[in-house]
Protein backbone atom coordinates (compact mmCIF):
# COMPACT_ATOMS: atom_id res chain seq x y z
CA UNK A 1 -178.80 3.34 -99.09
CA UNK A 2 -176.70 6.12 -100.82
CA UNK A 3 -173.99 3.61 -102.23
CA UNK A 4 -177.38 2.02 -103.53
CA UNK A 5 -179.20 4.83 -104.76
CA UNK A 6 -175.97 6.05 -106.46
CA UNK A 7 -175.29 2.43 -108.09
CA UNK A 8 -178.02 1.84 -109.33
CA UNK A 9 -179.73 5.18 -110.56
CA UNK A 10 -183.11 4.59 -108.77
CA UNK A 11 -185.28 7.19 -107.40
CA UNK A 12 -185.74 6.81 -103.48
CA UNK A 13 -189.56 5.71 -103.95
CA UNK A 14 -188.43 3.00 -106.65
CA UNK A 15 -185.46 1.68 -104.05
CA UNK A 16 -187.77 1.35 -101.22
CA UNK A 17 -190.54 -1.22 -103.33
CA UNK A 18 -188.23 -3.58 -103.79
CA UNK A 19 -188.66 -6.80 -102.26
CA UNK A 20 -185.83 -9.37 -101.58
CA UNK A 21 -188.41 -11.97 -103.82
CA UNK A 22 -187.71 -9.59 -106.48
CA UNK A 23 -183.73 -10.29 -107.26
CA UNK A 24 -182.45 -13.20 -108.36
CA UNK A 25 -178.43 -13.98 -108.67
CA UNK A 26 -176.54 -13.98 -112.10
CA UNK A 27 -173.02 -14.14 -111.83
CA UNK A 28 -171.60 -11.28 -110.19
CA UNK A 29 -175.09 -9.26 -109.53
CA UNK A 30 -178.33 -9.63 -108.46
CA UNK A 31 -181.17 -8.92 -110.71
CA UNK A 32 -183.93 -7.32 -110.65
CA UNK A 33 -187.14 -4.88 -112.50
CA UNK A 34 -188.32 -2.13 -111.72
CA UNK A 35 -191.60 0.42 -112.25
CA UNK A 36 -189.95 3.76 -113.56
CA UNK A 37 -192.27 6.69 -113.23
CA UNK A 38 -194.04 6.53 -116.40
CA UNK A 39 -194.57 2.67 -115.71
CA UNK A 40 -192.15 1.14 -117.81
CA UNK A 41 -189.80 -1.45 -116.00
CA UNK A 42 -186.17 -1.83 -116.61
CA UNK A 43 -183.29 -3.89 -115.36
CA UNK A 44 -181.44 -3.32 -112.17
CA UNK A 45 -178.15 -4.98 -111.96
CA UNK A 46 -176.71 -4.81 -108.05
CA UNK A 47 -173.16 -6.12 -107.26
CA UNK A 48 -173.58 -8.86 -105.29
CA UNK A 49 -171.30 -7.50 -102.16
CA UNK A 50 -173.63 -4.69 -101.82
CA UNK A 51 -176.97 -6.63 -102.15
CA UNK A 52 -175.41 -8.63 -99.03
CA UNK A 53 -174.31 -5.76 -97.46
CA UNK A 54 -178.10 -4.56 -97.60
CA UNK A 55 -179.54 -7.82 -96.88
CA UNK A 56 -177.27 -8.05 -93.49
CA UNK A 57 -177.80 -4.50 -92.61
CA UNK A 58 -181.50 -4.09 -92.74
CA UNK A 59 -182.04 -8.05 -92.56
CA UNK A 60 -185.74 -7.42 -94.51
CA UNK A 61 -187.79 -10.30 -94.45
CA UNK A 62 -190.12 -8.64 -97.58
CA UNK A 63 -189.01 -5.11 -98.13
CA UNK A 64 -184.93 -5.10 -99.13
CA UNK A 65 -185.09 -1.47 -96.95
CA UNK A 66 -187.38 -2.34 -94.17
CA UNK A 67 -187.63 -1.15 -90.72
CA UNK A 68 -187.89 -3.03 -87.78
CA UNK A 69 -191.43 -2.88 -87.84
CA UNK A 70 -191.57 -4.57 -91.23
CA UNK A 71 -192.52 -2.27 -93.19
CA UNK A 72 -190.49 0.17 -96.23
CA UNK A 73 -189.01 3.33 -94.80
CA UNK A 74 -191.16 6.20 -95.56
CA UNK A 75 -189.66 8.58 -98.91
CA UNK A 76 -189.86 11.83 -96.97
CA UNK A 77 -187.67 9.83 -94.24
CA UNK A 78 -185.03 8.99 -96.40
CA UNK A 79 -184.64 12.56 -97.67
CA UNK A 80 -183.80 14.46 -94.98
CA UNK A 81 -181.57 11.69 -93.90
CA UNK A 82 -179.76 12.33 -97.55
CA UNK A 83 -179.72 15.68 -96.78
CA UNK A 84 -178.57 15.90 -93.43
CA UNK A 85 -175.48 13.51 -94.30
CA UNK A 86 -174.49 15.77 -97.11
CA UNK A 87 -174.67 18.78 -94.76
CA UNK A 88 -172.44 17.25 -92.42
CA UNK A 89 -169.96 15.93 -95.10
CA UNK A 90 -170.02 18.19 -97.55
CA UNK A 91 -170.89 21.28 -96.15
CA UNK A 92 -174.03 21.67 -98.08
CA UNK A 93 -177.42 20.13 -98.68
CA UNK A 94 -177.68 17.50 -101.73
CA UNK A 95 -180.95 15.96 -102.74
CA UNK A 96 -180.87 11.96 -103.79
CA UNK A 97 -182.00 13.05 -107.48
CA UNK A 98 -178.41 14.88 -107.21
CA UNK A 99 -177.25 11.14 -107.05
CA UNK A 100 -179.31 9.95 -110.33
CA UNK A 101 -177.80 12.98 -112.30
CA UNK A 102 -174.27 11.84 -111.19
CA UNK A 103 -174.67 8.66 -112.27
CA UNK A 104 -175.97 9.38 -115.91
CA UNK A 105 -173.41 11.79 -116.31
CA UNK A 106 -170.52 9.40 -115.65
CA UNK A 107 -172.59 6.45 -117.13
CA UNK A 108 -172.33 8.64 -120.43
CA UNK A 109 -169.07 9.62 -120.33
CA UNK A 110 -167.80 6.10 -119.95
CA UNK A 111 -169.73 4.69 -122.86
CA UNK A 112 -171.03 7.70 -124.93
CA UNK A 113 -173.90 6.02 -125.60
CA UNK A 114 -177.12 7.88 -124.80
CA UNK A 115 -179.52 4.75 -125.20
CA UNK A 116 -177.52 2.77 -122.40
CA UNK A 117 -177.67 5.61 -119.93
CA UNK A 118 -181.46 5.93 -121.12
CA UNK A 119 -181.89 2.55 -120.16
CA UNK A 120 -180.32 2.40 -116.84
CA UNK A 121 -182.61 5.31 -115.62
CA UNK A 122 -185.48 3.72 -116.93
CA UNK A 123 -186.17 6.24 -119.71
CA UNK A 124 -188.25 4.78 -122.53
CA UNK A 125 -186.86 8.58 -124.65
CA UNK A 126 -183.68 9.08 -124.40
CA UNK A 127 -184.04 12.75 -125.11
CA UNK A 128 -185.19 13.16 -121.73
CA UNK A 129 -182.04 11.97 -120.52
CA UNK A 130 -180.17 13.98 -122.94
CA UNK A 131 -182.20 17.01 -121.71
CA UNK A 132 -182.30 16.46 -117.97
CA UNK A 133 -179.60 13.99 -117.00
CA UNK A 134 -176.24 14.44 -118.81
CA UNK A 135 -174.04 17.52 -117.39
CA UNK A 136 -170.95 17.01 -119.27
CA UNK A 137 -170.52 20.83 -120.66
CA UNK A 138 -171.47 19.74 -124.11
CA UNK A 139 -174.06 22.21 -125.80
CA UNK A 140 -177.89 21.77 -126.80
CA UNK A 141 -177.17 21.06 -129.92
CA UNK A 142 -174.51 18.22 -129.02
CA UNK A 143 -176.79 16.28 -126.80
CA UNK A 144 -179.75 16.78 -129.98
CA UNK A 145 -177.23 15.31 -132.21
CA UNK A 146 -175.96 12.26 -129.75
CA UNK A 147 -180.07 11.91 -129.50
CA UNK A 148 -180.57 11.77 -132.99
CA UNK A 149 -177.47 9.70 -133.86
CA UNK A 150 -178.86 7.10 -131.46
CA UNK A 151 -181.82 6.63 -132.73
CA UNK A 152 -180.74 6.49 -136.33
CA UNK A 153 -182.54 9.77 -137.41
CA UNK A 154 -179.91 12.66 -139.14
């Protein structure tokens, strides 16, 4: 689940509604939408030895996370278990959003490109990712500018 989470950018609550119906295969991933927050869907590209890996693991026959009983783990559930596992391994407590920021941040350090990383957290403004997502030790004003560059505006 945290290789997942981390891979794909998803909020917990967005990973555990997907349903295996949902993904389809295209060359070296497996495909997929999904409802952001603010309702808009986006793309979710998952390498296809990790969609296995979940599909063997947790073997869900509607839910790609499901429990034995059939039905999506519980949020709250997942949390602690994120936490607990960073505890152990890294001394300290880490939240799954932790994971999201992460993955912006090195998303737009690779490209540079504010719009992609937007798009892969499912942000219809990317000045909301500028704002809360990218920790590269650039300045307000940089991360305005990359903003505004992006969207054409000087």
């Amino acid at each position: 689940m945290i290789e997942f989470l981390f891979s794909t950018g998803l909020r917990i609550s967005q990973m555990l509604g997907l349903t295996v119906k949902q993904f389809s295969p295209d060359n070296a991933h497996f495909v997929t939408r999904s409802v952001g927050k603010g309702g808009g869907d986006h793309l979710i590209e998952v390498k296809k030895e990790l969609f296995n890996r979940v599909r063997e693991f947790f073997a869900g026959k509607v839910y790609l996370f499901e429990q034995e009983t059939g039905e999506p783990f519980r949020r709250e559930r997942i949390t602690m278990r994120i936490k607990r596992a960073s505890e152990r391994i890294l001394g300290q407590s880490v939240g799954s959003h932790v994971m999201r920021h992460s993955i912006a941040t090195e998303i737009f350090k690779q490209t540079k490109d504010i719009l992609k990383t937007a798009d892969l957290l499912g942000h219809k403004d990317p000045s909301v990712t500028a704002r809360l997502y990218i920790h590269t030790g650039i300045s307000r004003k940089e991360k305005d500018d990359i903003v505004s560059e992006a969207l054409g505006q000087d």
